[in-house]
N, C-alpha and C. Protein backbone atom coordinates (compact mmCIF):
# COMPACT_ATOMS: atom_id res chain seq x y z
N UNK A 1 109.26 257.75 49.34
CA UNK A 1 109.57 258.67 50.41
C UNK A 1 110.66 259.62 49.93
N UNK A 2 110.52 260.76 50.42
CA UNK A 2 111.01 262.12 49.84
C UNK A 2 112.57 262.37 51.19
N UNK A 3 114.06 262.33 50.43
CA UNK A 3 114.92 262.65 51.43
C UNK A 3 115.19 264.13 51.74
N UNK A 4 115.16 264.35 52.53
CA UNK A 4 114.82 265.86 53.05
C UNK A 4 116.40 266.32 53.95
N UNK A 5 117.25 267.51 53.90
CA UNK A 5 117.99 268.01 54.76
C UNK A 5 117.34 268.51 55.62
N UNK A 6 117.33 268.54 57.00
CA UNK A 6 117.10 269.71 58.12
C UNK A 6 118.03 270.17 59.13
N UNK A 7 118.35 271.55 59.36
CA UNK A 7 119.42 271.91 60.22
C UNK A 7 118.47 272.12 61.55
N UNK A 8 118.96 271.02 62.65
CA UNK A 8 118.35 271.50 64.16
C UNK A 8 119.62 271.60 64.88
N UNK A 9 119.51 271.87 66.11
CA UNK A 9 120.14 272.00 66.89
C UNK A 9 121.03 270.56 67.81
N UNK A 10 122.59 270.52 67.99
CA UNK A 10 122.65 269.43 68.47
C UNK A 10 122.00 268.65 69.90
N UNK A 11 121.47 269.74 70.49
CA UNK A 11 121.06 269.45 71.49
C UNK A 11 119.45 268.85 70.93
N UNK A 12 118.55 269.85 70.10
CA UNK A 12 117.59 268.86 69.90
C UNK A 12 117.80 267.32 69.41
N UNK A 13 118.66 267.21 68.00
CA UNK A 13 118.85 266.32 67.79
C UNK A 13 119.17 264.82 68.86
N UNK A 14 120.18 265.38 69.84
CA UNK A 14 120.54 264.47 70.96
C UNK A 14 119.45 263.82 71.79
N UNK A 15 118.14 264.67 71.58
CA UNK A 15 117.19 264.73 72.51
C UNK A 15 116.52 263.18 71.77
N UNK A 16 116.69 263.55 70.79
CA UNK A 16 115.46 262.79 69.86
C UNK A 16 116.51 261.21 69.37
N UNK A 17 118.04 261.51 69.79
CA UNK A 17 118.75 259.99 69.40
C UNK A 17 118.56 259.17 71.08
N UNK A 18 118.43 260.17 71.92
CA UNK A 18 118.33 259.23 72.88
C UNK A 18 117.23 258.93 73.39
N UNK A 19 115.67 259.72 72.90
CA UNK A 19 114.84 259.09 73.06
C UNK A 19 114.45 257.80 71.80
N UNK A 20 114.89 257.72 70.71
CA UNK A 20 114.62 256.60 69.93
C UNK A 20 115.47 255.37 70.34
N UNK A 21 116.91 255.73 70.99
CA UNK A 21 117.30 254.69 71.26
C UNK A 21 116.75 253.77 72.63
N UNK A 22 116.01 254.85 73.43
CA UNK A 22 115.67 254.20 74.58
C UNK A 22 114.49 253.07 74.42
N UNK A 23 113.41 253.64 72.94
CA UNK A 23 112.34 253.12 72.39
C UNK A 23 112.92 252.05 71.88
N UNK A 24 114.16 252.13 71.07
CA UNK A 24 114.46 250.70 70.13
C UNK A 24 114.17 250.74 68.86
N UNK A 25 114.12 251.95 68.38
CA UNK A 25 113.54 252.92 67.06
C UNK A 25 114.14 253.69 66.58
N UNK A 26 114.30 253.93 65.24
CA UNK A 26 115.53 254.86 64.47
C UNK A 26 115.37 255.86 64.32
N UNK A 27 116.32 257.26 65.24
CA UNK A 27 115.74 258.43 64.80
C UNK A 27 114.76 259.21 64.20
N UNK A 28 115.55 258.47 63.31
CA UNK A 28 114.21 259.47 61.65
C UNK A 28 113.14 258.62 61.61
N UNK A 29 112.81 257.37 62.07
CA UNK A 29 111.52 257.67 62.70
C UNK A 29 110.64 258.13 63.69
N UNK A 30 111.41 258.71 64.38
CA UNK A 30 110.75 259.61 65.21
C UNK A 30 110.62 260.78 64.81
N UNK A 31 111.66 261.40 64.45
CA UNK A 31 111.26 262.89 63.73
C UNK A 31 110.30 262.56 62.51
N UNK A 32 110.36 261.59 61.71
CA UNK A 32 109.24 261.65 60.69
C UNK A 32 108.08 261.33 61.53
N UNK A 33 107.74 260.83 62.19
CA UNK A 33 106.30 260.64 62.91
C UNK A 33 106.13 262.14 63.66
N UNK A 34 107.12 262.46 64.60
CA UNK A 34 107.11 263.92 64.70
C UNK A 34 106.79 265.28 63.62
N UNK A 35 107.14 265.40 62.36
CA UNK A 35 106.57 265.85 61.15
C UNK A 35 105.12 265.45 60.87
N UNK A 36 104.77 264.49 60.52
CA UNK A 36 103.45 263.82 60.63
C UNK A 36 102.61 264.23 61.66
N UNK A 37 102.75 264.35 63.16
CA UNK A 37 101.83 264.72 63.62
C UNK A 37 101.50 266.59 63.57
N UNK A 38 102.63 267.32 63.64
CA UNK A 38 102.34 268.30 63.05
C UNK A 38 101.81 268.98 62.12
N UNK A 39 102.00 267.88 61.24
CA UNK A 39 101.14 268.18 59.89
C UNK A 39 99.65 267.90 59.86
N UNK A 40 99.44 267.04 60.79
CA UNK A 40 97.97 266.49 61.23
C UNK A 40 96.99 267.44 62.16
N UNK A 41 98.21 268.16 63.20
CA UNK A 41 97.73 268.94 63.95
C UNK A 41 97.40 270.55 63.75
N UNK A 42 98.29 270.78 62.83
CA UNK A 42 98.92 272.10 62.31
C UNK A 42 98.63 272.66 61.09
N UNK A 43 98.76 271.86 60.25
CA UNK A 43 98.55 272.10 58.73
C UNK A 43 97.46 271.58 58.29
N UNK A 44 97.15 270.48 58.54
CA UNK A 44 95.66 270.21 57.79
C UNK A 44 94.01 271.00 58.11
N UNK A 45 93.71 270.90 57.32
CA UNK A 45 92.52 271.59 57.60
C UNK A 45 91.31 271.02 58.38
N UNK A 46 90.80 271.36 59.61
CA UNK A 46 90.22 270.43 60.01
C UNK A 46 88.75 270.39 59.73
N UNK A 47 87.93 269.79 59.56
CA UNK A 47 86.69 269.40 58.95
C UNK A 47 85.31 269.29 60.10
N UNK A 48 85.75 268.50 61.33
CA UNK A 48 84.37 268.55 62.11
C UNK A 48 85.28 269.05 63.40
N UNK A 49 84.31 268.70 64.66
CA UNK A 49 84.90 268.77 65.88
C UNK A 49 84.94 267.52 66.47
N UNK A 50 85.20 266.49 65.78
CA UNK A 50 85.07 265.13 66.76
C UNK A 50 86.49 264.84 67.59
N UNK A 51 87.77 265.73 66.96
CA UNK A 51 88.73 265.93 68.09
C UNK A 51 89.03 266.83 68.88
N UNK A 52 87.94 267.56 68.98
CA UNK A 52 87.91 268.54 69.99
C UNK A 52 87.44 268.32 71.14
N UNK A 53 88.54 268.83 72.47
CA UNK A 53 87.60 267.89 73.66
C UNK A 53 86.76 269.36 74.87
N UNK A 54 86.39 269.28 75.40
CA UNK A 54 85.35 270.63 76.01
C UNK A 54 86.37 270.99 76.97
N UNK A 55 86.26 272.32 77.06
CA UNK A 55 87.24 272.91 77.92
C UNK A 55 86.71 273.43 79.55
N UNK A 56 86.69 273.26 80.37
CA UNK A 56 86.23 274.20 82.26
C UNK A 56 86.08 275.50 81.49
N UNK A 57 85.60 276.09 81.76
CA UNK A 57 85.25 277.77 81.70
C UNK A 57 84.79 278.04 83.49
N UNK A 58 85.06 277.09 84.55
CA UNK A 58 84.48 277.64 85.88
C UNK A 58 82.78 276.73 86.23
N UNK A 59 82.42 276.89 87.27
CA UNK A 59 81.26 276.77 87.63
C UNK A 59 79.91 277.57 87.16
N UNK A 60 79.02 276.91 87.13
CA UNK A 60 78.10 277.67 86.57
C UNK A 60 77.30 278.68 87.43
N UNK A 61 77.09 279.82 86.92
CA UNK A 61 76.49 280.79 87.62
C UNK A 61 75.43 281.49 88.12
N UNK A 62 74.49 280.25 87.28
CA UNK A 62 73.09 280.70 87.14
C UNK A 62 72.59 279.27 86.16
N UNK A 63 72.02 278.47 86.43
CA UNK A 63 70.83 277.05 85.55
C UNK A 63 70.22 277.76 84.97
N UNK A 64 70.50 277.30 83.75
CA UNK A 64 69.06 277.91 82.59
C UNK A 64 67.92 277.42 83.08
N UNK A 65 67.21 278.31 82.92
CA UNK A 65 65.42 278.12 82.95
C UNK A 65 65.30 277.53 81.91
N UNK A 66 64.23 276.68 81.51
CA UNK A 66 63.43 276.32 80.30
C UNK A 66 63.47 277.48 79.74
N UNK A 67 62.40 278.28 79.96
CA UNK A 67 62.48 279.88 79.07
C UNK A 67 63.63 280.86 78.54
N UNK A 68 64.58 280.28 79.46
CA UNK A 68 66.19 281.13 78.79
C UNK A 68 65.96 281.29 77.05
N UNK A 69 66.16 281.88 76.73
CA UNK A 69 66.53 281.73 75.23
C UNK A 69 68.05 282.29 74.84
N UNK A 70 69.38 281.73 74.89
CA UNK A 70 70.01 282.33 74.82
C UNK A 70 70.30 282.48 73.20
N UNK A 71 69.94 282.19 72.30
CA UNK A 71 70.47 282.33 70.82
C UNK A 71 69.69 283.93 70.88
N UNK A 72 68.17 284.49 71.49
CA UNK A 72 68.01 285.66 71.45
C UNK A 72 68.75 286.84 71.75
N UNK A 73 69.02 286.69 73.08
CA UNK A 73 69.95 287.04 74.03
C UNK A 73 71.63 287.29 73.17
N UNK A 74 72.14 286.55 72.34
CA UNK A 74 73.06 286.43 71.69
C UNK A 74 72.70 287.22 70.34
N UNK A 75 71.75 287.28 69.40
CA UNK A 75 71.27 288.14 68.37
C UNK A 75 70.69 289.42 69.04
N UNK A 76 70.45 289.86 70.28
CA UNK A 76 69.91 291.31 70.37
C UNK A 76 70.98 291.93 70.57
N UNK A 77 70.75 293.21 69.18
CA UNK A 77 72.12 294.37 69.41
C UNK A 77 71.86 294.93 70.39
N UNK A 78 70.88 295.19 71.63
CA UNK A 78 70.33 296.09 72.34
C UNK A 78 71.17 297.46 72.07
C-alpha cells in the first residue's frame, strides 16, 4: 500500500473522524474505501450495463403496435 499526503478541509476531515468513529473504523479507512469507490465509479472504464439501473422518462404516450418499427423511424433522415 502506497502512503499518500492529501490536503482537505478541516471540516471535511472532521466529517469523516466522526463518522469512522461512530462505525468503530479508522479514518483512513474510510477515506481509502471512499477513494476506491470513486475510482470504481469514476475512473474505470465501464464495460457492460449490468450496473445500470432504468430510469422514469414519464408515462407512456402511445403502446406500440406490433407494426411500430421504431429502429426505421429512428434511421429515416426524412
Amino acid at each position: 500500500m502506497k502512503t499518500i499526503t492529501v490536503r482537505v478541509s478541516e471540516h471535511v476531515y472532521a466529517e469523516f473522524r466522526r463518522a469512522a468513529r461512530a462505525m468503530g473504523r479508522p479514518t483512513s479507512e474510510l477515506i481509502r474505501e471512499a477513494m476506491e469507490r470513486y475510482r470504481v465509479e469514476r475512473l474505470s472504464p465501464r464495460r457492460d450495463f449490468s450496473g445500470f439501473h432504468p430510469r422514469s422518462v414519464g408515462r407512456v404516450l402511445q403502446p406500440l403496435a406490433p407494426e411500430d418499427d421504431l429502429l426505421g423511424e429512428m434511421l429515416d433522415p426524412e
